[in-house]
Protein backbone atom coordinates (compact mmCIF):
# COMPACT_ATOMS: atom_id res chain seq x y z
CA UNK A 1 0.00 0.00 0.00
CA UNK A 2 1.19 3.65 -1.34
CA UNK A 3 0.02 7.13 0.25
CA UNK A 4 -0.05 10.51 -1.32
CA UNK A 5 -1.02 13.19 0.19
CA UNK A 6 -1.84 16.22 -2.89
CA UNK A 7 -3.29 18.23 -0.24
CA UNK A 8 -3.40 18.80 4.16
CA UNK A 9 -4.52 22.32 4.62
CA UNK A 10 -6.98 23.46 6.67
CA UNK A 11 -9.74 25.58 5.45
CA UNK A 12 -8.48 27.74 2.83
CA UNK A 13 -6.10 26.85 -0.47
CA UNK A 14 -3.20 29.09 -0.27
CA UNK A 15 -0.42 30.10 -3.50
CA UNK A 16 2.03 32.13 -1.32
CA UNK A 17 6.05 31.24 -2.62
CA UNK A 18 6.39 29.15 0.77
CA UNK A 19 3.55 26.64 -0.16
CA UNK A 20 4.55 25.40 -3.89
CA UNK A 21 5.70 22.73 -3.01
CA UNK A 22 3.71 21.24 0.33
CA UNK A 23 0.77 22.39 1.95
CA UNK A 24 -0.69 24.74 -0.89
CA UNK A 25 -4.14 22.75 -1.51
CA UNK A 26 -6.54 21.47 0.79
CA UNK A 27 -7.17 17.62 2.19
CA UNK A 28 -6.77 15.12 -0.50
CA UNK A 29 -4.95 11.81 0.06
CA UNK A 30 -4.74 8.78 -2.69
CA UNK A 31 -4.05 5.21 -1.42
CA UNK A 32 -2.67 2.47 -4.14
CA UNK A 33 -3.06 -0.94 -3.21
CA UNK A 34 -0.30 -2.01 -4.90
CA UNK A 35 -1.04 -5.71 -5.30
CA UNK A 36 -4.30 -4.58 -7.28
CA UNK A 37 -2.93 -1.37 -8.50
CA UNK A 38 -5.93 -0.17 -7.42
CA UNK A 39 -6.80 3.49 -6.28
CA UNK A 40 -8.90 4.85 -3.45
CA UNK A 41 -9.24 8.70 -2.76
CA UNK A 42 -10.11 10.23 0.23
CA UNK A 43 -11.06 13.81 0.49
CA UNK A 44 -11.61 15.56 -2.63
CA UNK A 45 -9.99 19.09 -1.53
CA UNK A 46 -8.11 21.53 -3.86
CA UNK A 47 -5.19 18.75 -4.56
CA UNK A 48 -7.83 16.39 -6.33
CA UNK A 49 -7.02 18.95 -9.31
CA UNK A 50 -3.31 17.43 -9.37
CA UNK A 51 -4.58 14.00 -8.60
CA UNK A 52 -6.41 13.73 -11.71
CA UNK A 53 -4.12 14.92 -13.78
CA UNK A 54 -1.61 12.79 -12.19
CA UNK A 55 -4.12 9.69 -12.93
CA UNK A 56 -4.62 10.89 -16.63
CA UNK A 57 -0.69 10.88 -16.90
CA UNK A 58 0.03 7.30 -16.20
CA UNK A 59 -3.80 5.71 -18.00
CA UNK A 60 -5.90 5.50 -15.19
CA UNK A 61 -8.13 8.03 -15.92
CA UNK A 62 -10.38 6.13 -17.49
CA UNK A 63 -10.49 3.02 -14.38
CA UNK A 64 -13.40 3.03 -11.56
CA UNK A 65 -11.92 4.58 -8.38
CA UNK A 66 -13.56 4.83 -5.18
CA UNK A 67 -14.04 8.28 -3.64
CA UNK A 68 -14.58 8.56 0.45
CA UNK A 69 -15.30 11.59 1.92
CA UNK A 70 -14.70 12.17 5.62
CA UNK A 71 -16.99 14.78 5.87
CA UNK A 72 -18.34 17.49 3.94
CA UNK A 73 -16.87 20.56 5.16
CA UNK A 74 -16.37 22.68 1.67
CA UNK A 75 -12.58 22.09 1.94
CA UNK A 76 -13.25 18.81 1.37
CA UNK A 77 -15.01 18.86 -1.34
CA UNK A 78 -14.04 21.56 -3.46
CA UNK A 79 -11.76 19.89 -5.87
CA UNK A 80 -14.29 17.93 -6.98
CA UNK A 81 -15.53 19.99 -9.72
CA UNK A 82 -12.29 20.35 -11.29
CA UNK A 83 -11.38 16.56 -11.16
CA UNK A 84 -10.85 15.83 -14.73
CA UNK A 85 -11.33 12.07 -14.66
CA UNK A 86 -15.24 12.92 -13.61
């Protein structure tokens, strides 16, 4: 099993210089089971913009993933929209 985190903010996405590289988006983790190479997301914050694009890159894009929210606070949820593979 594999864990990414795209996003662990709190509330709010921020874009200053001294979040480019971690803790710019808000909650969004991907789990791989690696002995299915199957994909699980939980949260679908601001970094589920990067984790689709990420999943287009390597042709998954167009698999069944499972989405599990742990609550629906807004910055949990608003990446969804922009989640390409939708």
């Amino acid at each position: 099993m594999k864990l990414k985190f795209y996003g662990c903010r709190g509330s709010i996405p921020v874009c200053d210089a001294g979040f480019q590289q971690f803790g710019g988006n808000t909650t969004c983790f991907q789990i791989t089971f690696t002995d299915t190479n199957s994909i699980a997301i939980i949260d679908a914050g601001t970094g589920l913009r990067n984790l689709g694009r990420d999943l287009r890159a390597i042709g998954h894009h167009q698999k069944q993933h499972i989405i599990a929210f742990s609550h629906f606070h807004w910055d949990h949820i608003q990446g969804f929209p922009f989640f390409a593979p939708a």
